[in-house]
N, C-alpha and C. Protein backbone atom coordinates (compact mmCIF):
# COMPACT_ATOMS: atom_id res chain seq x y z
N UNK A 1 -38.59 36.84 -6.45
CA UNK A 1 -37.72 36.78 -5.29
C UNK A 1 -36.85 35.52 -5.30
N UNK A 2 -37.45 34.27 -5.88
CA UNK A 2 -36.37 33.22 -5.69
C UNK A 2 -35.35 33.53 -6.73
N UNK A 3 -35.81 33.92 -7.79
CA UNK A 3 -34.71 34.25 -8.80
C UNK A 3 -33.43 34.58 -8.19
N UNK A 4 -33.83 35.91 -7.80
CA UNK A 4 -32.23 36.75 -6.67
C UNK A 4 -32.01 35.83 -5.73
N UNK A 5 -32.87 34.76 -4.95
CA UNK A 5 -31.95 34.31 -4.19
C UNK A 5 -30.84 33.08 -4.62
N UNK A 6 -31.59 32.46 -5.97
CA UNK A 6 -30.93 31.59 -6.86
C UNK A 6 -29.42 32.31 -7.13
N UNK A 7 -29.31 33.33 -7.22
CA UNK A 7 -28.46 34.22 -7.94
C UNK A 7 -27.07 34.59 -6.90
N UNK A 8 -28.08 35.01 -5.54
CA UNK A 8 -26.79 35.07 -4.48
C UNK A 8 -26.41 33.87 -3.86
N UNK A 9 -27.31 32.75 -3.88
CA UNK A 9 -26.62 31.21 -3.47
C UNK A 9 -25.27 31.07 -4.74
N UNK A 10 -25.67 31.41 -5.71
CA UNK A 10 -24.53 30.81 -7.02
C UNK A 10 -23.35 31.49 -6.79
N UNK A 11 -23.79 33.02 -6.32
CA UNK A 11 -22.56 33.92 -6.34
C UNK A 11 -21.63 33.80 -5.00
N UNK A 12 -22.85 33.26 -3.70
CA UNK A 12 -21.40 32.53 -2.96
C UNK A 12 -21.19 31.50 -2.97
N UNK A 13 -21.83 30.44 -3.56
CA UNK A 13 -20.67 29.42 -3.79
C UNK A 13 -19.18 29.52 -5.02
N UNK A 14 -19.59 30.39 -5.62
CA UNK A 14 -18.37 31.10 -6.40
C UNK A 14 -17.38 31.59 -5.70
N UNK A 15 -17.71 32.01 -4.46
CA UNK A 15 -16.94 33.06 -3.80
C UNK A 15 -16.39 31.87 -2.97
N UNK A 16 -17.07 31.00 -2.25
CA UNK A 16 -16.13 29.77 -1.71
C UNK A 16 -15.58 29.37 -2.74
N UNK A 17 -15.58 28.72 -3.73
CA UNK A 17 -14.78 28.09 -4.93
C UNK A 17 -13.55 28.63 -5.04
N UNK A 18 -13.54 30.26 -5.12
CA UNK A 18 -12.58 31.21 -5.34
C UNK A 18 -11.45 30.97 -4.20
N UNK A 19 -12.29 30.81 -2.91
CA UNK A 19 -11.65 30.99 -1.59
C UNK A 19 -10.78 29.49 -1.21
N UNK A 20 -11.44 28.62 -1.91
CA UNK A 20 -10.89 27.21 -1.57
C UNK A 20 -9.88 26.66 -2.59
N UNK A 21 -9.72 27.34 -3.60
CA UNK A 21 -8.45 27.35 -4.61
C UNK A 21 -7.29 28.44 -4.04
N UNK A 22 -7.96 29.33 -3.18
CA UNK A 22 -6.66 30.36 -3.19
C UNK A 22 -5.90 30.02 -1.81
N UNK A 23 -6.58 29.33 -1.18
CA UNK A 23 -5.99 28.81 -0.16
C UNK A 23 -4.27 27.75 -0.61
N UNK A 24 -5.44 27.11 -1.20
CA UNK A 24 -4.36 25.65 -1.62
C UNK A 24 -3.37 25.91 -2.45
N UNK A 25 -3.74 27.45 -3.10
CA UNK A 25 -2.31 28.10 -3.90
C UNK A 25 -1.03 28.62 -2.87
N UNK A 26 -2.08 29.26 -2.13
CA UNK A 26 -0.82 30.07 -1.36
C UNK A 26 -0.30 28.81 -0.31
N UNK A 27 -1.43 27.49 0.18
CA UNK A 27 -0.44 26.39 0.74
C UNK A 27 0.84 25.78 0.19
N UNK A 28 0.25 25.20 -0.87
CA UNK A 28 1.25 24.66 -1.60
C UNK A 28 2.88 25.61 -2.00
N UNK A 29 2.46 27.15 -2.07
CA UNK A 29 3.39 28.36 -2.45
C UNK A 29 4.04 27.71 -1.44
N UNK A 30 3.61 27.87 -0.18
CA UNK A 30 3.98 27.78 1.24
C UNK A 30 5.10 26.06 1.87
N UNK A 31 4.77 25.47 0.81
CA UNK A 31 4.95 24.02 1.31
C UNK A 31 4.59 23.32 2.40
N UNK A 32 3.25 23.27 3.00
CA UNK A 32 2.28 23.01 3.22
C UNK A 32 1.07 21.82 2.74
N UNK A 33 0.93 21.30 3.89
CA UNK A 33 -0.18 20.41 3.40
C UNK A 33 -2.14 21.19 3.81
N UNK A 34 -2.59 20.74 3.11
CA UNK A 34 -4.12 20.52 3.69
C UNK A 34 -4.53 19.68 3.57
N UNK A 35 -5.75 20.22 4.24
CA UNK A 35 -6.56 18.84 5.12
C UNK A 35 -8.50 19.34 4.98
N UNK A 36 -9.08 18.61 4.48
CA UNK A 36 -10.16 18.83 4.29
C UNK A 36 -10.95 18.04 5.25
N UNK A 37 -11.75 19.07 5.96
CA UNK A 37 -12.79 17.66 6.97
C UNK A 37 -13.79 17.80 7.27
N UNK A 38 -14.59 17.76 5.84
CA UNK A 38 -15.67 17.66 5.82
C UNK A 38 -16.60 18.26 4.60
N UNK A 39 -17.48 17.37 4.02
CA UNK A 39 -17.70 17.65 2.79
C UNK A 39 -19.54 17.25 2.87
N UNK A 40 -20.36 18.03 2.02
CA UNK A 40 -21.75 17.65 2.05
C UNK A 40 -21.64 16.26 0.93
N UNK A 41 -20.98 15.88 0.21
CA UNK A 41 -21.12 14.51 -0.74
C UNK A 41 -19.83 14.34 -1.41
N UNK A 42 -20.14 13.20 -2.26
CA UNK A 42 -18.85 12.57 -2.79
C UNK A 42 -18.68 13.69 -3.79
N UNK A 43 -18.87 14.54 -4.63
CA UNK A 43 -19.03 15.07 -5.75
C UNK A 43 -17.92 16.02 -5.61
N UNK A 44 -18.34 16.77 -4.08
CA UNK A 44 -17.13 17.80 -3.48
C UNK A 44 -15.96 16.99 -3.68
N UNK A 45 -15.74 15.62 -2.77
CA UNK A 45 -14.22 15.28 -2.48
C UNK A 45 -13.62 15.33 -3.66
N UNK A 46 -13.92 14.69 -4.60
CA UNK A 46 -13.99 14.40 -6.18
C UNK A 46 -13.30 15.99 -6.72
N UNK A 47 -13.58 17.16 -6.30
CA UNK A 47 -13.37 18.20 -6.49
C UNK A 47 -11.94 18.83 -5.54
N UNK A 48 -12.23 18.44 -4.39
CA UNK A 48 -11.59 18.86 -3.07
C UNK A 48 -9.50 18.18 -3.83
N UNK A 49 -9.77 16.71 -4.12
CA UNK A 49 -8.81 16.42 -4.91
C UNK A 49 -8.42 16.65 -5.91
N UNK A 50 -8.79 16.69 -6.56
CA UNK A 50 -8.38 17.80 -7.96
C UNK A 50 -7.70 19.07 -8.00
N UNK A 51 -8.50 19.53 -6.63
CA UNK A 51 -7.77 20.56 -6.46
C UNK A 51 -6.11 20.49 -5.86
N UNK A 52 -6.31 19.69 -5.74
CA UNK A 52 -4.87 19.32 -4.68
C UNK A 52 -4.77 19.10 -3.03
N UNK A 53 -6.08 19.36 -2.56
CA UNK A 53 -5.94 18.98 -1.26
C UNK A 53 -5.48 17.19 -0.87
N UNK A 54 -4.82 18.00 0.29
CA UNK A 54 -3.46 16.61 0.33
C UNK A 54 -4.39 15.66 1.27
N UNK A 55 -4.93 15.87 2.38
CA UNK A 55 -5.70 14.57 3.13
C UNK A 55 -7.22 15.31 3.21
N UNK A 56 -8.03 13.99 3.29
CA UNK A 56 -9.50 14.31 3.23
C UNK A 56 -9.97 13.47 4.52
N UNK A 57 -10.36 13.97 5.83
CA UNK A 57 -11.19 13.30 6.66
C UNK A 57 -12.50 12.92 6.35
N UNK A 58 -12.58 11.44 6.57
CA UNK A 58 -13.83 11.03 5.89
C UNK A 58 -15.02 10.91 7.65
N UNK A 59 -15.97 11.47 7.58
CA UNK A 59 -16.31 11.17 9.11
C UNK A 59 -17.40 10.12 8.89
C-alpha cells in the first residue's frame, strides 16, 4: 500500500510541476508578471526562479 501511495504523491507533484510551468508560459505569452507566495523551503524558490517567476514573497 505505501508503494501506490509513493506513486500518487510523485504523480501529483508532477501534475503541479506541469501546472506551475504552464502558468508562467501562458503569463509571460500574456505579458504578465507573477508572484509566488509561498513555498515549503529554499529548494522550491531556487526552482520557482528558474522558472521565471518574477517576485517571490518571502513570509
Amino acid at each position: 500500500m505505501a508503494h501506490k501511495e509513493l506513486n500518487e504523491a510523485s504523480a501529483i507533484k508532477d501534475l503541479d510541476d506541469a501546472l506551475i510551468r504552464s502558468i508562467q508560459e501562458i503569463t509571460q505569452f500574456m505579458a504578465k508578471k507573477t508572484i509566488a507566495e509561498y513555498s515549503s523551503n529554499q529548494s522550491v524558490w531556487e526552482i520557482l526562479g528558474s522558472i521565471g517567476i518574477d517576485y517571490m514573497l518571502l513570509h
